[in-house]
Protein backbone atom coordinates (compact mmCIF):
# COMPACT_ATOMS: atom_id res chain seq x y z
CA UNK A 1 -1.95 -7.22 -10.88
CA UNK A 2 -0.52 -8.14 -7.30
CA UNK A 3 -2.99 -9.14 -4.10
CA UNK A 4 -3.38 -5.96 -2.65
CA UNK A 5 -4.28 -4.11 -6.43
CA UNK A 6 -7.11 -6.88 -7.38
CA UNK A 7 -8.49 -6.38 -3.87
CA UNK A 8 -8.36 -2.80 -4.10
CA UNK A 9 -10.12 -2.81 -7.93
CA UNK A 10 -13.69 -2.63 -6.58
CA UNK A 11 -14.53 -6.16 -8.04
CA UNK A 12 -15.00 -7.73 -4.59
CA UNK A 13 -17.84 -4.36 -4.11
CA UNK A 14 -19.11 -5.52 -7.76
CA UNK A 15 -19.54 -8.54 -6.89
CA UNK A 16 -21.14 -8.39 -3.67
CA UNK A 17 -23.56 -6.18 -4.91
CA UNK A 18 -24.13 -8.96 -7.71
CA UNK A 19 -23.12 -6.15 -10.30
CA UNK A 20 -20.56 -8.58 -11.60
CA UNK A 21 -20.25 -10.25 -14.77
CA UNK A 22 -20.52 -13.89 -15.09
CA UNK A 23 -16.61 -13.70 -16.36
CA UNK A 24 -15.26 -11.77 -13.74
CA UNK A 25 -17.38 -13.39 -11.17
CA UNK A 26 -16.39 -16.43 -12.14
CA UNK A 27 -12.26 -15.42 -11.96
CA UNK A 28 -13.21 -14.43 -8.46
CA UNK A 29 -14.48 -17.25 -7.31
CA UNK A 30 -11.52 -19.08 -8.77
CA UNK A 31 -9.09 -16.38 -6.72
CA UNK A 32 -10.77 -16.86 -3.78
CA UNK A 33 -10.10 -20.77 -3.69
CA UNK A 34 -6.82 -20.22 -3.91
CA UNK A 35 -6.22 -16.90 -1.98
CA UNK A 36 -7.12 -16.46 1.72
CA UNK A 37 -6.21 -12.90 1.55
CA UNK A 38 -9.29 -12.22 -1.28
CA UNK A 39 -11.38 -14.37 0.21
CA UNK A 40 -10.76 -12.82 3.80
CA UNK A 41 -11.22 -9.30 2.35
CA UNK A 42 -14.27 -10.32 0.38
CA UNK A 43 -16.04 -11.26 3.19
CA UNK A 44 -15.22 -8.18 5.15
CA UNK A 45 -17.10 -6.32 2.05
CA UNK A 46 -20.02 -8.41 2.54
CA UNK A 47 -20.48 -7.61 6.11
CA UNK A 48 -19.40 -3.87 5.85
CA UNK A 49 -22.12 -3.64 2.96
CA UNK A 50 -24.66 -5.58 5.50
CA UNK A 51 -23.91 -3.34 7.97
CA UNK A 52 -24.45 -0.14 5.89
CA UNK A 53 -28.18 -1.41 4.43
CA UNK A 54 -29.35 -2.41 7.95
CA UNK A 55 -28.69 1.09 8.91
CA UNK A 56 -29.34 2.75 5.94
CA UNK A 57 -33.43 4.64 6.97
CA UNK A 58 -33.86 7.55 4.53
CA UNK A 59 -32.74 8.13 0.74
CA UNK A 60 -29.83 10.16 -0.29
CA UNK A 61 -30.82 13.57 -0.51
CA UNK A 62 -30.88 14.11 -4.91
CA UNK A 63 -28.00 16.65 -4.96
CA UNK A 64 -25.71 13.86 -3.68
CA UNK A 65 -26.79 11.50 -6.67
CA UNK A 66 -26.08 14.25 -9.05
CA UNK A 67 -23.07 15.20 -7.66
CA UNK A 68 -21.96 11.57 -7.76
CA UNK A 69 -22.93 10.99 -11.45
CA UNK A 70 -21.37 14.06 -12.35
CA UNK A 71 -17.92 12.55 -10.90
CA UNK A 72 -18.63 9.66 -12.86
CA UNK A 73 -18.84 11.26 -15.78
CA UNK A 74 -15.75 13.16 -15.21
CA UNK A 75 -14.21 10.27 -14.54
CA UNK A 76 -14.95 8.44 -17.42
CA UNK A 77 -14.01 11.54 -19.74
CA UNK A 78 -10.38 11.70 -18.32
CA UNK A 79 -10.00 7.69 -19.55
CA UNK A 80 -10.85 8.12 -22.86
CA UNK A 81 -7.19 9.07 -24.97
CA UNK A 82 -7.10 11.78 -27.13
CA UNK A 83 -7.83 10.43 -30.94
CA UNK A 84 -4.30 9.97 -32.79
CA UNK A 85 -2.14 9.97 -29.20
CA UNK A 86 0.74 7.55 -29.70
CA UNK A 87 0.59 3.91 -27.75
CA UNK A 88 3.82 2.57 -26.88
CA UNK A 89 3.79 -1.42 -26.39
CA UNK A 90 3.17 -0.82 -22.68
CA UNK A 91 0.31 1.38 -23.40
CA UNK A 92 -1.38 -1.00 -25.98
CA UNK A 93 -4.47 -2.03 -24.77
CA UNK A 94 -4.03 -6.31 -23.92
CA UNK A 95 -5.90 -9.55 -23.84
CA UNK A 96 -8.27 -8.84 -21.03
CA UNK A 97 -8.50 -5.08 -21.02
CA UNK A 98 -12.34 -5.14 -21.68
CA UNK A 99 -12.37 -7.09 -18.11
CA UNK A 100 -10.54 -4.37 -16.70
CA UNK A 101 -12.39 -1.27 -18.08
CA UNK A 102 -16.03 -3.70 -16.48
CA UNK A 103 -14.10 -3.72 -13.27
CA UNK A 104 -13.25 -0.64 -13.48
CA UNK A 105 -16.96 0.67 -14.11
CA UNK A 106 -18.22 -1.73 -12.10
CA UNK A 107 -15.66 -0.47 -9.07
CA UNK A 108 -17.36 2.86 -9.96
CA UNK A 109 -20.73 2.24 -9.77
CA UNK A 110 -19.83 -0.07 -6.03
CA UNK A 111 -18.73 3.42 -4.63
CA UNK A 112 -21.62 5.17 -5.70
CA UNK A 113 -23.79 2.82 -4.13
CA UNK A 114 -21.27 3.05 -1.01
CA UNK A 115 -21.29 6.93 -0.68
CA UNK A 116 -25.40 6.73 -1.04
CA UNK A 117 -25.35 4.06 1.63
CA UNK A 118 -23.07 5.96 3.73
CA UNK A 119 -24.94 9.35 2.86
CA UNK A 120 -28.16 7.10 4.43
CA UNK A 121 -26.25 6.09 7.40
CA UNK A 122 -25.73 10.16 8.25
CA UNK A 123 -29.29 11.12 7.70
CA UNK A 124 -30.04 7.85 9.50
CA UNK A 125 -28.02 9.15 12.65
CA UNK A 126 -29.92 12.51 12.30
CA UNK A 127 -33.00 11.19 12.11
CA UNK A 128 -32.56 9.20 15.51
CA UNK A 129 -31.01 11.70 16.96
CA UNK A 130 -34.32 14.02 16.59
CA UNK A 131 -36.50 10.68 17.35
CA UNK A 132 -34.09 10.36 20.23
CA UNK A 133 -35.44 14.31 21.91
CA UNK A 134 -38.65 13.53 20.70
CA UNK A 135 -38.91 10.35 22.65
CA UNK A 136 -37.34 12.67 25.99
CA UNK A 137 -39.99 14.98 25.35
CA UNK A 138 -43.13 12.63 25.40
CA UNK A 139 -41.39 10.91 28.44
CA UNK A 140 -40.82 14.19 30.36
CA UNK A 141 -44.75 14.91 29.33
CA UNK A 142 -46.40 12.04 30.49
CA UNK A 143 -44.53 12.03 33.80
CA UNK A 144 -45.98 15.46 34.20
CA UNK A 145 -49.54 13.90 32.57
CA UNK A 146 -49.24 11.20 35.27
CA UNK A 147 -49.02 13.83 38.16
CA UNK A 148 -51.87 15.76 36.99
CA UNK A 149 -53.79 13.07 37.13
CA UNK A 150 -52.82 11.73 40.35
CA UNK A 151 -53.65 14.95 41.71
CA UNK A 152 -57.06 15.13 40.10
CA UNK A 153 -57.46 11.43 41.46
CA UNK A 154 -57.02 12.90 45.04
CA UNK A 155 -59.24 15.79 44.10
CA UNK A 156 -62.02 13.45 43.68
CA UNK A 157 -61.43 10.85 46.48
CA UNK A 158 -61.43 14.00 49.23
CA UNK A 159 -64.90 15.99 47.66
CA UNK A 160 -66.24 12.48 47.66
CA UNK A 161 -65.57 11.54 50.83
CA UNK A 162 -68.57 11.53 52.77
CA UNK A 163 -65.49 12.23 56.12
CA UNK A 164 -64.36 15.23 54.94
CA UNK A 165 -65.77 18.32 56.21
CA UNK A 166 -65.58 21.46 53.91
CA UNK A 167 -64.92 24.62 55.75
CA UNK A 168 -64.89 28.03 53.43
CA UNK A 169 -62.44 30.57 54.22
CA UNK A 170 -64.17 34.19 53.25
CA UNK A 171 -61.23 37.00 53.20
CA UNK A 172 -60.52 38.73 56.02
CA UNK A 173 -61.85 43.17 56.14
CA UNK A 174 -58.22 44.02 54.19
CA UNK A 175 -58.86 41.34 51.15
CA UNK A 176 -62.97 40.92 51.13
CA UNK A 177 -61.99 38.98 47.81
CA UNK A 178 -59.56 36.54 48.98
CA UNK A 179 -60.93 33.06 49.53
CA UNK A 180 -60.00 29.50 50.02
CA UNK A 181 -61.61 25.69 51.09
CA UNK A 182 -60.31 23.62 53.68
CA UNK A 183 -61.48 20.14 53.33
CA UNK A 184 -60.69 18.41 57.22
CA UNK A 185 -60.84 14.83 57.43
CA UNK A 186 -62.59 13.82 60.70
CA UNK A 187 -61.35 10.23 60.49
CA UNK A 188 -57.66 10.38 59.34
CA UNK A 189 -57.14 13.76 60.39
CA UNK A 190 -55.78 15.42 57.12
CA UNK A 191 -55.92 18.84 56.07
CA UNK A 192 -56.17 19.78 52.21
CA UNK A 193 -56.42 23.00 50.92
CA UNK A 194 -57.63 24.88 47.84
CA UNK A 195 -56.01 28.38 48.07
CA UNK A 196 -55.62 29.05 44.63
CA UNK A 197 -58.14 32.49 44.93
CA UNK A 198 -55.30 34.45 47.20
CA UNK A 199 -53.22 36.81 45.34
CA UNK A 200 -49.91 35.62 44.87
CA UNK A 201 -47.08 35.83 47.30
CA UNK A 202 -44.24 38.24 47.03
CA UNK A 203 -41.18 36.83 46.91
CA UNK A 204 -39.11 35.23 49.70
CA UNK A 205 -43.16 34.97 51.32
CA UNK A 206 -45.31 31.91 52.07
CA UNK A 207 -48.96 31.02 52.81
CA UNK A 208 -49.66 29.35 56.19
CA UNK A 209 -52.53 27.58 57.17
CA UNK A 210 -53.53 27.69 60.65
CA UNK A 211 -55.99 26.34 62.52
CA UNK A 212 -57.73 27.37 65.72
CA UNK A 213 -58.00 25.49 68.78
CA UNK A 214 -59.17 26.71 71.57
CA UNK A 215 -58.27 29.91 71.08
CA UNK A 216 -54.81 29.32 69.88
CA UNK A 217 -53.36 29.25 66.66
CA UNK A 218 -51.79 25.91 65.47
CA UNK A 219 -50.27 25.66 62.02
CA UNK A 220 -51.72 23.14 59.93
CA UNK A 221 -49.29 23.63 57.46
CA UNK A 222 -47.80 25.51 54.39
CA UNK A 223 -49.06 26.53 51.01
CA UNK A 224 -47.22 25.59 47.70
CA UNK A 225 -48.97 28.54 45.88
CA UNK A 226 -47.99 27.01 42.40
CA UNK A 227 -50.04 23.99 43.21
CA UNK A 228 -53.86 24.20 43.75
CA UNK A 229 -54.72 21.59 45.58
CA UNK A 230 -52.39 20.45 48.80
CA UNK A 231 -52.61 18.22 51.98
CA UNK A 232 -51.11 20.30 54.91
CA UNK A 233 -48.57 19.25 56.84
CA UNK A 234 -49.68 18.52 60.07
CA UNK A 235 -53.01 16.63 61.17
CA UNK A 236 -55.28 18.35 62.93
CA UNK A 237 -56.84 16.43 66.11
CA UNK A 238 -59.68 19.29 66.55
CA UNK A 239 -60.35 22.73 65.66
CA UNK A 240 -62.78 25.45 65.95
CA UNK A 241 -61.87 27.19 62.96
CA UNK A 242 -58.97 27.85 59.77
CA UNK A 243 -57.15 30.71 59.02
CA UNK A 244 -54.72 31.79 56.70
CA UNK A 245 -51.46 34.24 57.01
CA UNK A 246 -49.24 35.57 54.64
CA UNK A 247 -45.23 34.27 56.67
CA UNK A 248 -41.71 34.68 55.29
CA UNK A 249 -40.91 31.21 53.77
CA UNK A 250 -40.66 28.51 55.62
CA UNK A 251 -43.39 29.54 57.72
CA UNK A 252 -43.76 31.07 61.23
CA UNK A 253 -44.20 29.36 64.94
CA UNK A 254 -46.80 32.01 65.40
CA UNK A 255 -49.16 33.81 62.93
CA UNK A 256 -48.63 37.17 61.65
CA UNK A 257 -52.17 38.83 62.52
CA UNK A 258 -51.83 41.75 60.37
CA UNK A 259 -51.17 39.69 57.48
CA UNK A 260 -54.31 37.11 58.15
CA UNK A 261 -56.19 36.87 55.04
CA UNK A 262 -58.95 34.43 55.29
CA UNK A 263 -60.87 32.80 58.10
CA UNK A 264 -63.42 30.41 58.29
CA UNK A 265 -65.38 28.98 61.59
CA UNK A 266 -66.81 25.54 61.75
């Protein structure tokens, strides 16, 4: 038996997996003093078989074991000679055979334990694969868990702040039940709205707050209708009262009268 045959015999599997008999395990010690080529390849089994029961997270599904041990089988039938077959003197068994029949077995039983390993490693892959969307999906919630709450936050810090003023806009003769709250902020300035009572908005259409000064309509901003709660986009200096129009989006530099649905005076 050459090098490349005695590497390839499954003894160097055998022995890393300590399934090895003290004979053969003590022939490859011996080889492996003498050959760098055996020893070089037995340590490559070591680490490949490191490698495989680091990654190795869930047990091999029992079909593959069967499967497996079914091949075995198999294979060991097709050894066995038929009784009264002929043996030439190169078929005779030799000195040593017994060794070789252990290696052979034990070369077996190093691939099942391979294909199991390897059979891990895929379910392994799977299994972080799903962990992997999982983990995107509890991200992707808690970032929208984290805006909730800042919004709720700034909920409470404008109905508890003894600046704001709360002015409630009742709908309008065309939608008696359309409603909203303006909460003004007579220190900053700041305009939030709760407009979440108007019906919703055909499309390509936009809420607009506005609010009076005067006598003239300035626009305090536009409604995101999918969001409750909003500051408006402009501050408003002083104001006599709030109204709200229905504008195509992006709002209007004047409001739309016959489209006013709520108004509230101060």
């Amino acid at each position: 038996m050459n090098t490349n045959e005695y590497i390839s015999s499954g003894i160097l599997e055998s022995y890393a997996l300590g399934l090895a008999s003290p004979e053969e395990a003590a022939i490859l010690e011996c080889v492996m003093t003498h050959n760098a080529e055996v020893r070089a390849a037995y340590e490559d089994t070591q680490k490949t078989l490191e490698l495989l029961a680091e990654v190795q997270a869930m047990p091999a599904p029992p079909e593959l074991k069967q499967k497996v041990w079914k091949r075995i089988q198999e294979q060991d039938h097709s050894d066995k000679k038929p009784a009264g077959e002929s043996h030439n003197l190169a078929t005779l068994p030799k000195k040593g055979s017994a060794k070789s029949s252990n290696w052979k077995m034990s070369a077996v039983a190093a691939s099942v334990l391979l294909l199991l390993s390897l059979a891990g490693n895929l379910f392994f892959v799977n299994d972080r694969s799903g962990y992997q969307k999982q983990k995107h999906d509890l991200q992707a919630k808690n970032e929208s868990y984290k805006i909730e709450n800042n919004l709720l936050a700034q909920q409470l810090a404008v109905l508890t702040n003894p600046d704001i003023e709360t002015i409630h806009l009742k709908g309008v003769e065309k939608h008696p039940d359309a409603q909203a709250m303006v909460y003004w902020d007579k220190t900053s300035k700041k305009v939030y709205l709760n407009a979440q009572d108007l019906p919703k908005t055909p499309k390509g259409m936009q809420y607009q707050l506005w609010a009076i000064q005067d006598g003239k309509p300035v626009s305090a901003g536009l409604y995101v209708q999918d969001k409750n709660f909003s500051v408006a986009i402009s501050s408003i200096e002083s104001a006599q009262a709030f109204a709200i129009t229905l504008e195509k989006e992006g709002g209007s530099d004047t409001p739309t009268m016959e489209n006013m649905f709520v108004l509230g005076t101060i």
